[in-house]
C-alpha atoms as a PDB file:
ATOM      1  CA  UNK A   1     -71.786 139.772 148.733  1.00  0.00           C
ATOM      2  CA  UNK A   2     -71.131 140.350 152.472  1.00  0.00           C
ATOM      3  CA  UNK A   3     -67.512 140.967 153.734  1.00  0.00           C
ATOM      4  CA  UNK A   4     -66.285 139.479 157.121  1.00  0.00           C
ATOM      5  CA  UNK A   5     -63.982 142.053 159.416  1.00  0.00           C
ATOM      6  CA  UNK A   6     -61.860 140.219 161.863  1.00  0.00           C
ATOM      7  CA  UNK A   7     -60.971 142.964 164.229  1.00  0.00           C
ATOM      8  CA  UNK A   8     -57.958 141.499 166.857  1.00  0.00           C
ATOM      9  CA  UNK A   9     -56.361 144.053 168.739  1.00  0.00           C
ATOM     10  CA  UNK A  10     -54.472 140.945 170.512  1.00  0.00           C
ATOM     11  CA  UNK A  11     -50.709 140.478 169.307  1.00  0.00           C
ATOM     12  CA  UNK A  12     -51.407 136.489 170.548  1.00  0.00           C
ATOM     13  CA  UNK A  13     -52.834 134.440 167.612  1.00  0.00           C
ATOM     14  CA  UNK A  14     -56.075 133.554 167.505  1.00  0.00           C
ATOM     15  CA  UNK A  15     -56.997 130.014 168.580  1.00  0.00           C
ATOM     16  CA  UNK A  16     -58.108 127.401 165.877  1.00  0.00           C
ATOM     17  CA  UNK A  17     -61.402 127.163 164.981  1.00  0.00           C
ATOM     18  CA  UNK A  18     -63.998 123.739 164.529  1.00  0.00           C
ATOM     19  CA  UNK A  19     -67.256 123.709 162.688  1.00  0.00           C
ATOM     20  CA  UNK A  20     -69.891 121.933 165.001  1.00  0.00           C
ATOM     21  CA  UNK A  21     -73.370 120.488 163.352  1.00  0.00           C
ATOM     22  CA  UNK A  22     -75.833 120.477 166.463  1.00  0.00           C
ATOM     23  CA  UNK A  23     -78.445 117.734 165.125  1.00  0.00           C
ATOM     24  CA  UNK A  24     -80.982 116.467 166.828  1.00  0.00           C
ATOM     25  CA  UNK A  25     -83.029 114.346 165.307  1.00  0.00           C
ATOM     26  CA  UNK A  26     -85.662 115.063 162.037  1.00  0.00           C
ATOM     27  CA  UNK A  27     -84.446 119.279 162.708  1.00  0.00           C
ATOM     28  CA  UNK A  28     -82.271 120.812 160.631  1.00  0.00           C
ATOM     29  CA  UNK A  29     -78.853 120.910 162.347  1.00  0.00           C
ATOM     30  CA  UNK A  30     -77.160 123.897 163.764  1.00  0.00           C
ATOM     31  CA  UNK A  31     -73.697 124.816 162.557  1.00  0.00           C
ATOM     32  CA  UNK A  32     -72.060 126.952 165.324  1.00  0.00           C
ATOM     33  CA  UNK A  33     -67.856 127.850 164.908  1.00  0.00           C
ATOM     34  CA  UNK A  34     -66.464 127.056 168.359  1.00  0.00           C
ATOM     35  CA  UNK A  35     -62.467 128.371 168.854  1.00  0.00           C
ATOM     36  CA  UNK A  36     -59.972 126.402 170.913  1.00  0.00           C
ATOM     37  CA  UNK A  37     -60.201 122.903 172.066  1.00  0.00           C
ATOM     38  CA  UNK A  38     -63.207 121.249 170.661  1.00  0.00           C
ATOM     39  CA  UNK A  39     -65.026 119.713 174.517  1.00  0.00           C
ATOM     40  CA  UNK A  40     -66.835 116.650 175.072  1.00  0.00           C
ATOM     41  CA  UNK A  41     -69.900 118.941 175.345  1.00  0.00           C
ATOM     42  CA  UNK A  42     -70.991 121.965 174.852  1.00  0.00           C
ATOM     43  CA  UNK A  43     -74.078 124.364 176.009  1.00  0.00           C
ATOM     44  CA  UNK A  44     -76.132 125.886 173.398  1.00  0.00           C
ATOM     45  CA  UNK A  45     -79.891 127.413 173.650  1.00  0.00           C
ATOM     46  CA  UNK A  46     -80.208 126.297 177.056  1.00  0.00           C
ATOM     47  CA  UNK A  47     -79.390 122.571 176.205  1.00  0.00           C
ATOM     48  CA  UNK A  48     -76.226 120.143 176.478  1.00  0.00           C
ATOM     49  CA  UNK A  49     -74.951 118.928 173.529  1.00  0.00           C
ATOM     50  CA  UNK A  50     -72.430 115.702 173.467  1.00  0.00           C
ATOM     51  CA  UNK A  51     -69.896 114.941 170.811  1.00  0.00           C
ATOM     52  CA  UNK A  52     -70.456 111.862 168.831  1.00  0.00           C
ATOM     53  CA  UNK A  53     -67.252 111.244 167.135  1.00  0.00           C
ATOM     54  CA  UNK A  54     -69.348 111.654 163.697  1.00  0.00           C
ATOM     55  CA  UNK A  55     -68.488 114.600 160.687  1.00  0.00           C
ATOM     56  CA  UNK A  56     -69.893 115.876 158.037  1.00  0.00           C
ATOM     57  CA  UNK A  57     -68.395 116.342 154.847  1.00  0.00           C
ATOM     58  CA  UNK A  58     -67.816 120.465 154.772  1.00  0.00           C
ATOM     59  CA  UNK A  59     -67.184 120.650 150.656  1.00  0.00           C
ATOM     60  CA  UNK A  60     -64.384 122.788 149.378  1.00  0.00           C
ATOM     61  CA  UNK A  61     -61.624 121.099 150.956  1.00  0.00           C
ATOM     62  CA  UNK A  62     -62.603 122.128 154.079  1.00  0.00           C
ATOM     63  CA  UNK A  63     -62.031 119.925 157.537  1.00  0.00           C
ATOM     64  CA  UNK A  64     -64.808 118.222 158.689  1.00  0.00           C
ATOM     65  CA  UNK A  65     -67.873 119.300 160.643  1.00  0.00           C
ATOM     66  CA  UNK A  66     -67.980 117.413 164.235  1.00  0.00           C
ATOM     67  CA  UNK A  67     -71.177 116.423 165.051  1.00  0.00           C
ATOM     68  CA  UNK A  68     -72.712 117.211 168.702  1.00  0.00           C
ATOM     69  CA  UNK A  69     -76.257 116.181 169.260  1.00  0.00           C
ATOM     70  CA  UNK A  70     -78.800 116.372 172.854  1.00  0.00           C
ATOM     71  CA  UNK A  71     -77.029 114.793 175.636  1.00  0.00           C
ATOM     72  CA  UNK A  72     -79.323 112.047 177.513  1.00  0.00           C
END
């Protein structure tokens, strides 16, 4: 079992968090956590990534995972 430490000095509260699935075609996607506003697009791995307006199901109860995938 691994523990996760959350260490915030900051008296703000932290900004909300969004799962992101990174899919691109036949390769299994990436899941990245992205705080704030979720963008149109995001940079990953040297690539730009657009958002779809698609989710995946999370499980648990949790919100859904917005999926991003290449931009063309």
């Amino acid at each position: 079992m691994s523990t996760f430490v959350r260490d915030n000095p900051s008296p703000d509260p932290e900004p909300d968090a969004h799962g992101v699935d990174l899919v691109d075609g036949d390769e299994p996607a990436v899941r990245i956590l992205v705080r704030g506003e979720l963008p149109e697009t995001l940079e990953h791995d040297g690539r730009t990534w657009a958002a779809t307006g698609e989710t995946h199901d999370p499980g648990d109860d949790g919100p859904p995972i917005a999926v991003f995938r290449p931009r063309s």
